[in-house]
Protein backbone atom coordinates (compact mmCIF):
# COMPACT_ATOMS: atom_id res chain seq x y z
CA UNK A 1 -66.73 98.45 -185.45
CA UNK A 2 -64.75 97.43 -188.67
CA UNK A 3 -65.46 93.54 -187.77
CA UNK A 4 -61.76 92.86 -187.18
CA UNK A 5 -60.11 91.87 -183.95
CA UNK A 6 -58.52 94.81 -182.58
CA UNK A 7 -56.60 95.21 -179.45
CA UNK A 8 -58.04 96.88 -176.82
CA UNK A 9 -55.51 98.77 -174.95
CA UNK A 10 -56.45 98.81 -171.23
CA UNK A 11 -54.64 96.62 -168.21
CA UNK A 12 -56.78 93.81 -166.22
CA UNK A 13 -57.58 94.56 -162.32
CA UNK A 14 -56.70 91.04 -161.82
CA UNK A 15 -53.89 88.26 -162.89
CA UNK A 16 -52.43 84.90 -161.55
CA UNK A 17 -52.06 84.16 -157.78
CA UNK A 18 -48.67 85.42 -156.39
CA UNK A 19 -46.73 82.91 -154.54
CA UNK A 20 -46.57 83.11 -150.75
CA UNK A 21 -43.44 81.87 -148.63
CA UNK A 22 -42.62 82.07 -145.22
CA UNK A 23 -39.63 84.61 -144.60
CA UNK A 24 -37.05 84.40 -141.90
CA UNK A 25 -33.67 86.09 -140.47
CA UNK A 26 -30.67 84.60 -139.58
CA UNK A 27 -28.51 86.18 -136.79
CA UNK A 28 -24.81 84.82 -137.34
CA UNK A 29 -23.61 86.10 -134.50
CA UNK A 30 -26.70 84.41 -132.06
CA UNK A 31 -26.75 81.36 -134.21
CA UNK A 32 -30.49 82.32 -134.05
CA UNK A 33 -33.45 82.23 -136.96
CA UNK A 34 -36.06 84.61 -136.46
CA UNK A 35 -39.30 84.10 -138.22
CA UNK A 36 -40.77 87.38 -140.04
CA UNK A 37 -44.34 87.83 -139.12
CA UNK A 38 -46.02 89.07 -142.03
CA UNK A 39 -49.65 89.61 -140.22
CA UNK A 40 -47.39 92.66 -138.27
CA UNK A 41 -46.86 94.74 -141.23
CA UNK A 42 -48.86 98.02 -141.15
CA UNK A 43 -51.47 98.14 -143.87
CA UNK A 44 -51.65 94.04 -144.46
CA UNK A 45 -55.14 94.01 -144.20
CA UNK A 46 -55.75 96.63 -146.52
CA UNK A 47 -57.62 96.59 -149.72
CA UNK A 48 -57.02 97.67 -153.22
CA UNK A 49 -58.46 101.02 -154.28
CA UNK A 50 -59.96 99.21 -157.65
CA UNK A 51 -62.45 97.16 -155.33
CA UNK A 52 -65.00 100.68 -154.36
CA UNK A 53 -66.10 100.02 -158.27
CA UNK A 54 -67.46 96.50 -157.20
CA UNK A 55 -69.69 97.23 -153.71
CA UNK A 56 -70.77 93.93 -153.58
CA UNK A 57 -66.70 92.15 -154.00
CA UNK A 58 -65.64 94.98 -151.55
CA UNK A 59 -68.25 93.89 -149.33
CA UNK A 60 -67.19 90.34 -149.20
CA UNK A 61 -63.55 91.03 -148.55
CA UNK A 62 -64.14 92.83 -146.24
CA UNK A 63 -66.05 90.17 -144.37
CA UNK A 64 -63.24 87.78 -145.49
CA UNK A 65 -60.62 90.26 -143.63
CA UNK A 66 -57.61 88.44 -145.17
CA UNK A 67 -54.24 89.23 -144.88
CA UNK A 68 -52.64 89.88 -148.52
CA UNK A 69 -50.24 87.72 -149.42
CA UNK A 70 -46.56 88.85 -149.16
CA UNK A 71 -43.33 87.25 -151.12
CA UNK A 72 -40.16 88.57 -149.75
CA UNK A 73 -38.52 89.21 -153.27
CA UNK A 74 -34.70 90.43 -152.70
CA UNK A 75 -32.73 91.79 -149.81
CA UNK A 76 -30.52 94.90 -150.33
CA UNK A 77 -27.37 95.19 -148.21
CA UNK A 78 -25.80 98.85 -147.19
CA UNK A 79 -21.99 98.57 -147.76
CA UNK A 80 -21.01 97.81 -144.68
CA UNK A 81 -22.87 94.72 -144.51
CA UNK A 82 -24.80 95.65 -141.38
CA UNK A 83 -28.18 96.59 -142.13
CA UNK A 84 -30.52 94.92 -144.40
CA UNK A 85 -33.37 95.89 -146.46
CA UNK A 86 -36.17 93.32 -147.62
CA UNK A 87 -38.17 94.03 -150.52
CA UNK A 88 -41.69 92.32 -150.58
């Protein structure tokens, strides 16, 4: 230890709270909005590998059994303009 402030070059396991929105789909041709149900995607309910260092926080989210929180971030378009891609 020199008794400077040095950087310590590693990456936190945790940061701010990512936004959450709901996410929908608009069908021009129905004139219909369809909601996207994020509690249907496979894996939601899956925690990060990080938490098996921490039995006792891996123990209470489990008992918490949240869904993680999803942000649909972009939607990419093939060229015809018929199918759609969302990114979350």
């Amino acid at each position: 230890a020199s008794g400077y402030t040095e950087d310590i070059h590693g990456r936190t396991k945790v940061g701010e709270p990512l936004p959450t929105s709901e996410s929908f789909i608009y069908d021009q041709q129905r004139d219909t909005v369809y909601k996207i149900h994020h509690e249907q995607i496979t894996g939601i309910k899956d925690l990060p590998d990080y938490l098996k260092d921490y039995p006792k926080k891996l123990e209470e989210a489990k008992k918490k059994n949240e869904d993680r929180k999803v942000s649909i971030s972009a939607t990419l378009w093939n060229a015809e303009g018929t199918i759609a891609v969302a990114m979350a």
